[in-house]
PDB file of N, CA and C in Angstrom:
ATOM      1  N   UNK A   1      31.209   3.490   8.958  1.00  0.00           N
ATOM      2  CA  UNK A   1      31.103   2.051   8.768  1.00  0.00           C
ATOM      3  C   UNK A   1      30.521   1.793   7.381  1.00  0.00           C
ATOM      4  N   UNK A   2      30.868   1.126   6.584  1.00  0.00           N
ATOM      5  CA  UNK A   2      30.403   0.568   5.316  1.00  0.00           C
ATOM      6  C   UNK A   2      29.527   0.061   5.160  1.00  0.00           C
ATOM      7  N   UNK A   3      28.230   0.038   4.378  1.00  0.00           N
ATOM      8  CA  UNK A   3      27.530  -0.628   4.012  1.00  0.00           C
ATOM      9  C   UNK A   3      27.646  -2.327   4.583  1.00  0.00           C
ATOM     10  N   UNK A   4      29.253  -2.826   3.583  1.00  0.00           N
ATOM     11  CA  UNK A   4      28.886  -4.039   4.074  1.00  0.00           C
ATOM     12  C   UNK A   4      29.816  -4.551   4.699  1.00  0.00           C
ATOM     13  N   UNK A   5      29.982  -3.952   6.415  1.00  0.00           N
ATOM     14  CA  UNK A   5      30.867  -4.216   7.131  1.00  0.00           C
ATOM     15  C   UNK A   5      30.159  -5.078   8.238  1.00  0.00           C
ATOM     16  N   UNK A   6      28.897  -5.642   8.263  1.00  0.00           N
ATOM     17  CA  UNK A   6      28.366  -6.061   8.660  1.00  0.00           C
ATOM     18  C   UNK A   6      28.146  -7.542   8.545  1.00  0.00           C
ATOM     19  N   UNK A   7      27.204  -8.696   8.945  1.00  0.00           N
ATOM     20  CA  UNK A   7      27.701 -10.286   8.884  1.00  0.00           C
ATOM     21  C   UNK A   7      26.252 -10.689   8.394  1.00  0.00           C
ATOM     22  N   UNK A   8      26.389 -11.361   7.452  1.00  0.00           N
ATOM     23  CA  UNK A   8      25.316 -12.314   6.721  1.00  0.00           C
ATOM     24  C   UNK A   8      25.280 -13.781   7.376  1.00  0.00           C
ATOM     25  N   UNK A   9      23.637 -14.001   6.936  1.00  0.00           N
ATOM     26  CA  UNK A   9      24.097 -15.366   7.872  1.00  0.00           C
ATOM     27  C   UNK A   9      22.983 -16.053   6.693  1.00  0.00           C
ATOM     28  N   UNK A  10      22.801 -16.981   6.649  1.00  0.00           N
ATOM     29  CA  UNK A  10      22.241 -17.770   5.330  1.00  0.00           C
ATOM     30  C   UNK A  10      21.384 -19.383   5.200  1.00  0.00           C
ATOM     31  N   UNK A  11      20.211 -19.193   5.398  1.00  0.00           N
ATOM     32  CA  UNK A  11      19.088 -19.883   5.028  1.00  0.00           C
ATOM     33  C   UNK A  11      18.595 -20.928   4.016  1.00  0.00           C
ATOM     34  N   UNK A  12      17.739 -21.754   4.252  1.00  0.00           N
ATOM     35  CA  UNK A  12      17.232 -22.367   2.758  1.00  0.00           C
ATOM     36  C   UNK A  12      16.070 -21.647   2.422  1.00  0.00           C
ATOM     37  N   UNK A  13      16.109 -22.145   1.368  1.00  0.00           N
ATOM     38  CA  UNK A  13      14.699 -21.087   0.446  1.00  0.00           C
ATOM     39  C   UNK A  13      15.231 -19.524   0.185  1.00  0.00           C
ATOM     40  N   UNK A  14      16.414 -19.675  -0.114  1.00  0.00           N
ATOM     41  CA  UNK A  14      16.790 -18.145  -0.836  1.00  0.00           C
ATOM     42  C   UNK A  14      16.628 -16.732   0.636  1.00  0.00           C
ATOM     43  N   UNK A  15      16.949 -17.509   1.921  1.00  0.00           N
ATOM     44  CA  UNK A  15      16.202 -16.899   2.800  1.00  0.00           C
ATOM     45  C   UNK A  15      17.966 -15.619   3.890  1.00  0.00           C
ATOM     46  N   UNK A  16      18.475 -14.803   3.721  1.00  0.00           N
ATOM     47  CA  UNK A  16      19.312 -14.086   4.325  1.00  0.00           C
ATOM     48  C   UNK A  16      19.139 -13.566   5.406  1.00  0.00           C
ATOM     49  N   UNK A  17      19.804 -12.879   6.297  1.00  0.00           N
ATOM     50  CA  UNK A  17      19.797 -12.537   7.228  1.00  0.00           C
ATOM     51  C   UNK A  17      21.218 -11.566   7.255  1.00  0.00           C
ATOM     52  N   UNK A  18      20.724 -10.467   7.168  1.00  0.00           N
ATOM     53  CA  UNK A  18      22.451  -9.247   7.827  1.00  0.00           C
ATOM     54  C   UNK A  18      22.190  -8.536   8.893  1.00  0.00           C
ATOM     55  N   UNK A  19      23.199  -8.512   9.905  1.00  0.00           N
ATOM     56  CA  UNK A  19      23.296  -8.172  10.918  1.00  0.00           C
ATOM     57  C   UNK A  19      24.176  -6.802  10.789  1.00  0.00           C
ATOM     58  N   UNK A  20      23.879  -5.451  11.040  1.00  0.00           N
ATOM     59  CA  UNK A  20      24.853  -4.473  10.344  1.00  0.00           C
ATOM     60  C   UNK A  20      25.665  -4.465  11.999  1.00  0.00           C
ATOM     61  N   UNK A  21      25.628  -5.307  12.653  1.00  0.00           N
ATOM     62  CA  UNK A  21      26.837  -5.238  13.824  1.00  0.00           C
ATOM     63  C   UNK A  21      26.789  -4.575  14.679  1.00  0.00           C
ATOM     64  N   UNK A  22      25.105  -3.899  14.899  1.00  0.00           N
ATOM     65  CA  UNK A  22      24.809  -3.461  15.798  1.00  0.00           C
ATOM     66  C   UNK A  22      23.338  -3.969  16.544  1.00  0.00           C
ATOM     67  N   UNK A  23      22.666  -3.565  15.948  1.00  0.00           N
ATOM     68  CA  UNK A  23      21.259  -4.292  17.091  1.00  0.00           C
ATOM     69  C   UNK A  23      20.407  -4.425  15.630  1.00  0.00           C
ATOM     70  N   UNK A  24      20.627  -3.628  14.521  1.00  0.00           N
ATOM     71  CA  UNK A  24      19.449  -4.258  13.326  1.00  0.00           C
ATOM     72  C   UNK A  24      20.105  -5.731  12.488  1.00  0.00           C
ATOM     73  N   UNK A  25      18.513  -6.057  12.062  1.00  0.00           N
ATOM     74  CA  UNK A  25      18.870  -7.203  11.419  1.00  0.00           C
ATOM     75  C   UNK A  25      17.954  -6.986  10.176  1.00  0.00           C
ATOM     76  N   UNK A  26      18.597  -7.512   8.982  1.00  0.00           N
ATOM     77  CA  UNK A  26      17.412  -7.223   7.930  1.00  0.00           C
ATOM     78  C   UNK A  26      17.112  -8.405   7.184  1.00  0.00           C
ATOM     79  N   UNK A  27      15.904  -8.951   6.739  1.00  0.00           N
ATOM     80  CA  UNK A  27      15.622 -10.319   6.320  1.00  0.00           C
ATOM     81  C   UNK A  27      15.440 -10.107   5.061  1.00  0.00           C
ATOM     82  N   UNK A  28      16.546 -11.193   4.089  1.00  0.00           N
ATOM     83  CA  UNK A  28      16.182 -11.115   2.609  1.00  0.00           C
ATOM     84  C   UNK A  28      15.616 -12.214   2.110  1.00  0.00           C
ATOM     85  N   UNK A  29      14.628 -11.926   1.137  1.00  0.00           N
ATOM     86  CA  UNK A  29      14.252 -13.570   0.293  1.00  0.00           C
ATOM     87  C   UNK A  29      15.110 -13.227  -1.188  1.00  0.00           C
ATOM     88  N   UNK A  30      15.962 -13.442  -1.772  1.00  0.00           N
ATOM     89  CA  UNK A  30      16.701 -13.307  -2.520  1.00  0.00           C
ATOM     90  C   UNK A  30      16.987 -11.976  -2.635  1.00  0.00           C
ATOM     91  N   UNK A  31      17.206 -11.203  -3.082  1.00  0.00           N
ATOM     92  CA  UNK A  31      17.824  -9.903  -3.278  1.00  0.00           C
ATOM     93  C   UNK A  31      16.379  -8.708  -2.430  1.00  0.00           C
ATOM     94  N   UNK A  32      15.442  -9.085  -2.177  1.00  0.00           N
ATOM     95  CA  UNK A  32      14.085  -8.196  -1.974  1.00  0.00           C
ATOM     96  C   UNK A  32      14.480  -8.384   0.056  1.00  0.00           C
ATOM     97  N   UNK A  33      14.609  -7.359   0.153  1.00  0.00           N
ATOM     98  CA  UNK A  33      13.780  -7.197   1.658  1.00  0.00           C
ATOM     99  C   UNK A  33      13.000  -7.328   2.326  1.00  0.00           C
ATOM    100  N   UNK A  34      12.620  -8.225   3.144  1.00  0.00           N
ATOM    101  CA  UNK A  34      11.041  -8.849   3.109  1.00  0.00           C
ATOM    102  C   UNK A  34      10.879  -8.420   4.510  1.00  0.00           C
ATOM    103  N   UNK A  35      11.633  -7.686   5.505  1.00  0.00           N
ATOM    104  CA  UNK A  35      11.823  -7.855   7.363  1.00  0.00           C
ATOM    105  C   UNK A  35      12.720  -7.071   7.759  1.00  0.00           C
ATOM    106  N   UNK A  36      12.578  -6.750   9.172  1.00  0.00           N
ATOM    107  CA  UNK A  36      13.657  -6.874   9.955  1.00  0.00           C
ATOM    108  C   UNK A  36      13.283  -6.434  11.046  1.00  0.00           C
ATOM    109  N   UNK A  37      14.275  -6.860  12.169  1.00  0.00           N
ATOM    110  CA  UNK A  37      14.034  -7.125  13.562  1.00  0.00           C
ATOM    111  C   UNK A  37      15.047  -6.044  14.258  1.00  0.00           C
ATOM    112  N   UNK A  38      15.222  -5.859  15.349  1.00  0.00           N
ATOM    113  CA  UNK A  38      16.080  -5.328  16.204  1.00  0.00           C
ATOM    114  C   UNK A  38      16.343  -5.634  17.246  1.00  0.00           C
ATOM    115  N   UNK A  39      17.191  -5.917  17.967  1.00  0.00           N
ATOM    116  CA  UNK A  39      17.918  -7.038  19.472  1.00  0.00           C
ATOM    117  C   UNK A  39      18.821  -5.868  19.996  1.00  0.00           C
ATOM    118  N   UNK A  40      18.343  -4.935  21.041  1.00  0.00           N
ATOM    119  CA  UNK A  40      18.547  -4.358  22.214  1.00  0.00           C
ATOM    120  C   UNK A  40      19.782  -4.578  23.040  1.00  0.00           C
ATOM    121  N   UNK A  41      21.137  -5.185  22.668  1.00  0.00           N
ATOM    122  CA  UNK A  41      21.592  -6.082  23.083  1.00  0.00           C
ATOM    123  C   UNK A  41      23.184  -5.729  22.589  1.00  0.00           C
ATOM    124  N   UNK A  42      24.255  -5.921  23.348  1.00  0.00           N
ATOM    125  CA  UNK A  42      25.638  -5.945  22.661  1.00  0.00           C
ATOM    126  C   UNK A  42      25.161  -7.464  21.933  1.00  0.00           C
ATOM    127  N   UNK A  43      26.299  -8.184  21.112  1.00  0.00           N
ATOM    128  CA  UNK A  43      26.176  -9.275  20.294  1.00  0.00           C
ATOM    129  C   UNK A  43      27.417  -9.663  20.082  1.00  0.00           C
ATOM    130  N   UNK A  44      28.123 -10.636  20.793  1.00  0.00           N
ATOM    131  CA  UNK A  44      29.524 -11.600  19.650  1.00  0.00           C
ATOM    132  C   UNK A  44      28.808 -11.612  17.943  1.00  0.00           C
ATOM    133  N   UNK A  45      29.592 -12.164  17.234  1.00  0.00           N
ATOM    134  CA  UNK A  45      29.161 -12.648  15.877  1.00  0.00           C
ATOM    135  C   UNK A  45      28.057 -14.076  15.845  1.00  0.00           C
ATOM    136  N   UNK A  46      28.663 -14.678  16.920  1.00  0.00           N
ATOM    137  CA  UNK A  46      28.070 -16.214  17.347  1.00  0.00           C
ATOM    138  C   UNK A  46      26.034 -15.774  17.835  1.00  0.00           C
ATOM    139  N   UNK A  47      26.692 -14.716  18.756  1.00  0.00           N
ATOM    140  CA  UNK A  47      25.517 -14.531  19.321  1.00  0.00           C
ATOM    141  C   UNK A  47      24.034 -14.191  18.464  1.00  0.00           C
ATOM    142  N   UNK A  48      24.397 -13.325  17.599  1.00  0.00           N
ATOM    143  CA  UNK A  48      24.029 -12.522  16.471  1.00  0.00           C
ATOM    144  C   UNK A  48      23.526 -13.778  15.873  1.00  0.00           C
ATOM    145  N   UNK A  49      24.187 -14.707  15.483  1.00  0.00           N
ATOM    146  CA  UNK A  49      23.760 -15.880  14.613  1.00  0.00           C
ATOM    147  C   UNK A  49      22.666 -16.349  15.326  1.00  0.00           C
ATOM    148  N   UNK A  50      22.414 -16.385  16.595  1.00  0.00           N
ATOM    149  CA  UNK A  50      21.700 -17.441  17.483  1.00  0.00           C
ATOM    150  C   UNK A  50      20.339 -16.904  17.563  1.00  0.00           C
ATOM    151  N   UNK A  51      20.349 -15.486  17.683  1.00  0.00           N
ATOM    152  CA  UNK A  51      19.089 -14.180  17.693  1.00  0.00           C
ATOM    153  C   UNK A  51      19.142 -14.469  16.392  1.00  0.00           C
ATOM    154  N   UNK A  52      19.143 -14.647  14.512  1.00  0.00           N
ATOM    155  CA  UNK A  52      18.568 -14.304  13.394  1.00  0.00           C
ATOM    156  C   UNK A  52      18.202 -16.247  13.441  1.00  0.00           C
ATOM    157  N   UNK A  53      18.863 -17.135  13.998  1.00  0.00           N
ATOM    158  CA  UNK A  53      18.391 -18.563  13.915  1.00  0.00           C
ATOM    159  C   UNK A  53      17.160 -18.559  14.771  1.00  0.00           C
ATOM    160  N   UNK A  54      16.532 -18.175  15.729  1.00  0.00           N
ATOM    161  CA  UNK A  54      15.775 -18.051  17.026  1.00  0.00           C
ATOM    162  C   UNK A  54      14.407 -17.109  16.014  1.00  0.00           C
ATOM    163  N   UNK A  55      15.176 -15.940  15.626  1.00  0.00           N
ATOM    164  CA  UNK A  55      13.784 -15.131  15.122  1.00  0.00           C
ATOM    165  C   UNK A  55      13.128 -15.812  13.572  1.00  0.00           C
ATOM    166  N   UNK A  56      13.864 -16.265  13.116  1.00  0.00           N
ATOM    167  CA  UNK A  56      13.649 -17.268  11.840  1.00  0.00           C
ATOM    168  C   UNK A  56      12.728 -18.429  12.180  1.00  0.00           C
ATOM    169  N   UNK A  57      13.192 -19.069  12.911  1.00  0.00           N
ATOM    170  CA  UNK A  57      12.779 -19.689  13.395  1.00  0.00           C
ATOM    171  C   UNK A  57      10.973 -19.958  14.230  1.00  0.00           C
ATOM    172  N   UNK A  58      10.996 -18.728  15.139  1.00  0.00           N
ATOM    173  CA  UNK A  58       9.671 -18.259  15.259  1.00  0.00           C
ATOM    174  C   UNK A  58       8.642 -17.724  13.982  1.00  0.00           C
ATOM    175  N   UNK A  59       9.222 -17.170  13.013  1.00  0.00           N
ATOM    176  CA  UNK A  59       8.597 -16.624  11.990  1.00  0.00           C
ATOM    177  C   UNK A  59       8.066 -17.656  11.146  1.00  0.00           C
ATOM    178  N   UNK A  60       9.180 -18.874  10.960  1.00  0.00           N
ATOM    179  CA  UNK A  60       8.422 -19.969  10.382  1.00  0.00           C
ATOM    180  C   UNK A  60       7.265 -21.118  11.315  1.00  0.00           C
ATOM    181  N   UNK A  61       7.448 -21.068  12.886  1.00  0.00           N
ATOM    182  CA  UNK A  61       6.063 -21.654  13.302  1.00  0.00           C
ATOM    183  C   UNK A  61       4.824 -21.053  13.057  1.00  0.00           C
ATOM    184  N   UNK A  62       5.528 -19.340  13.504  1.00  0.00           N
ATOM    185  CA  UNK A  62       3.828 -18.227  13.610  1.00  0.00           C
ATOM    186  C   UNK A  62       3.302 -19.035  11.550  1.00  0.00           C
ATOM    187  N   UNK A  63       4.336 -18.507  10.724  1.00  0.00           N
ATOM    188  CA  UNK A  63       3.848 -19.152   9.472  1.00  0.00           C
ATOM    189  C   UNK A  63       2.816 -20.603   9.721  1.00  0.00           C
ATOM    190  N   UNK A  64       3.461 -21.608  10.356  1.00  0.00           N
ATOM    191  CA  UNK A  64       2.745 -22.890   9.973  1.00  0.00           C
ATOM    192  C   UNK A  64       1.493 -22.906  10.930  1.00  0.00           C
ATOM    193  N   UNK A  65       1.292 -22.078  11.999  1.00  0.00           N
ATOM    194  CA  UNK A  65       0.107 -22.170  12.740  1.00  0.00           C
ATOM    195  C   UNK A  65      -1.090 -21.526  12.027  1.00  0.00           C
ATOM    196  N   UNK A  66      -0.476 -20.170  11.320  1.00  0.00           N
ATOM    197  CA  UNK A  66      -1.162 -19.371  10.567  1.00  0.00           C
ATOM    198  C   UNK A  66      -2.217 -20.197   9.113  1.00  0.00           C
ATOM    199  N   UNK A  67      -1.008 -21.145   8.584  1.00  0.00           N
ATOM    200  CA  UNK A  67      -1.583 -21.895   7.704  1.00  0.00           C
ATOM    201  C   UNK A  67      -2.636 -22.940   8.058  1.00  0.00           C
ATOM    202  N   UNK A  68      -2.261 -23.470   9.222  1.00  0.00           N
ATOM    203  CA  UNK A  68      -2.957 -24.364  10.064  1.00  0.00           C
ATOM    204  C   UNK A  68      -4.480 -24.107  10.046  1.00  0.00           C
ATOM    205  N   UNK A  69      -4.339 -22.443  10.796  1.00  0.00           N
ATOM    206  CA  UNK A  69      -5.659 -22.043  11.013  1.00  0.00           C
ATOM    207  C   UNK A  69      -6.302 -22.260  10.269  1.00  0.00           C
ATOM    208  N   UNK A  70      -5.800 -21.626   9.136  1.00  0.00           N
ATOM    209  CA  UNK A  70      -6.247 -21.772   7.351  1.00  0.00           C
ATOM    210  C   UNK A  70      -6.994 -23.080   7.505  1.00  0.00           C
ATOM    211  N   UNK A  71      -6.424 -24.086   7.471  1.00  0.00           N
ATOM    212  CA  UNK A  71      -6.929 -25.191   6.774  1.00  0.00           C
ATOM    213  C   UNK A  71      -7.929 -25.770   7.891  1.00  0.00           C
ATOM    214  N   UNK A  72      -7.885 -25.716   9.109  1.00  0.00           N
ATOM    215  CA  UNK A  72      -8.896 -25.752  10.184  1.00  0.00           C
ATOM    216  C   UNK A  72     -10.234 -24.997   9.907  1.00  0.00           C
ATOM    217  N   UNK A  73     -10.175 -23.673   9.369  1.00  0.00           N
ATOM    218  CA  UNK A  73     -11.468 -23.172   8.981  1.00  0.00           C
ATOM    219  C   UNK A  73     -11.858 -23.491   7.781  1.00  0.00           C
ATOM    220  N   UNK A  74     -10.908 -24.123   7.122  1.00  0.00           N
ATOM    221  CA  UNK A  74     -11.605 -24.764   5.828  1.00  0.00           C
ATOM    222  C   UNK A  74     -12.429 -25.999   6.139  1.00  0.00           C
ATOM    223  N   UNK A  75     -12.038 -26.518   6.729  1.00  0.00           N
ATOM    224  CA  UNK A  75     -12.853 -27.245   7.058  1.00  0.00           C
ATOM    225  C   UNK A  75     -14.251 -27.353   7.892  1.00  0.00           C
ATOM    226  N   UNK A  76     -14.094 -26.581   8.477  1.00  0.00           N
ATOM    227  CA  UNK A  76     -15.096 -25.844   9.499  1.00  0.00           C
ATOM    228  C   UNK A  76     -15.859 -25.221   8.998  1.00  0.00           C
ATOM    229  N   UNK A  77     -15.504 -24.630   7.454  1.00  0.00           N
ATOM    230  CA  UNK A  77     -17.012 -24.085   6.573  1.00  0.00           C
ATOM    231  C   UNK A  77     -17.472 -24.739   6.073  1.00  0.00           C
ATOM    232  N   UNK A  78     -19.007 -24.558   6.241  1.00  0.00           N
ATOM    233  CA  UNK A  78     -20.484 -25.243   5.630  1.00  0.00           C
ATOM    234  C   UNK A  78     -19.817 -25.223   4.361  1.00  0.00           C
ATOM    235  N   UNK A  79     -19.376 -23.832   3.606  1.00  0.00           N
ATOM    236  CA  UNK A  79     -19.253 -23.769   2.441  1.00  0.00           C
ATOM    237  C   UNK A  79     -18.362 -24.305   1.547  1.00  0.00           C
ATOM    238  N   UNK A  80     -17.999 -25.059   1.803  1.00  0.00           N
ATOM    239  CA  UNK A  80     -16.557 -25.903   1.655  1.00  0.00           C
ATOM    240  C   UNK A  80     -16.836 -27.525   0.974  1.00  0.00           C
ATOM    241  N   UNK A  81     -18.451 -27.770   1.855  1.00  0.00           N
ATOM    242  CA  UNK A  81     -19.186 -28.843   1.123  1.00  0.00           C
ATOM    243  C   UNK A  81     -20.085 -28.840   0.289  1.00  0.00           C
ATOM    244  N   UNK A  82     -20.267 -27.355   0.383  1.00  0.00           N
ATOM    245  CA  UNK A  82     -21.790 -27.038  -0.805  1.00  0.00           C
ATOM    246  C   UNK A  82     -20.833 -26.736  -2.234  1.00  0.00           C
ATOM    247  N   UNK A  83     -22.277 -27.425  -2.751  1.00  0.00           N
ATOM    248  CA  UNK A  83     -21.851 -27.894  -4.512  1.00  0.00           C
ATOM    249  C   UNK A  83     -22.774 -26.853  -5.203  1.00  0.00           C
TER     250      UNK A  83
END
């Protein structure tokens, strides 16, 4: 099987997704490799799309809760008001 015999699927923010058509998936932020997941699973092409939309998807809430926290303990430090 070829390198790129496999299905891309495509994001905002420079954000990829290839599915090599079997159970890996690999996450790009422009040309750099930043991830990847694996789904246990036969896959249509459709399906495949629905598992890298679903795991994307989770990766950007865990992101915004993560930031959340962030800014919740910023606030929550004493040190945050001392001058």
């Amino acid at each position: 099987m070829s390198k790129y015999s496999g299905l891309w699927f495509f994001y905002d923010d420079d954000i990829s997704i290839y599915w090599n058509r079997s159970n890996t998936f690999n996450v790009y932020n422009g040309d750099k490799e930043v991830d990847c997941f694996t789904v246990m699973e036969l896959m249509t092409p459709k399906q495949a799309e629905e598992q890298a939309d679903e795991w994307l998807e989770e990766k950007l809430e865990e992101e915004k809760r993560d930031n959340s926290d962030d800014m919740e303990y910023q606030f929550m430090s004493p040190d945050l008001f001392s001058m």
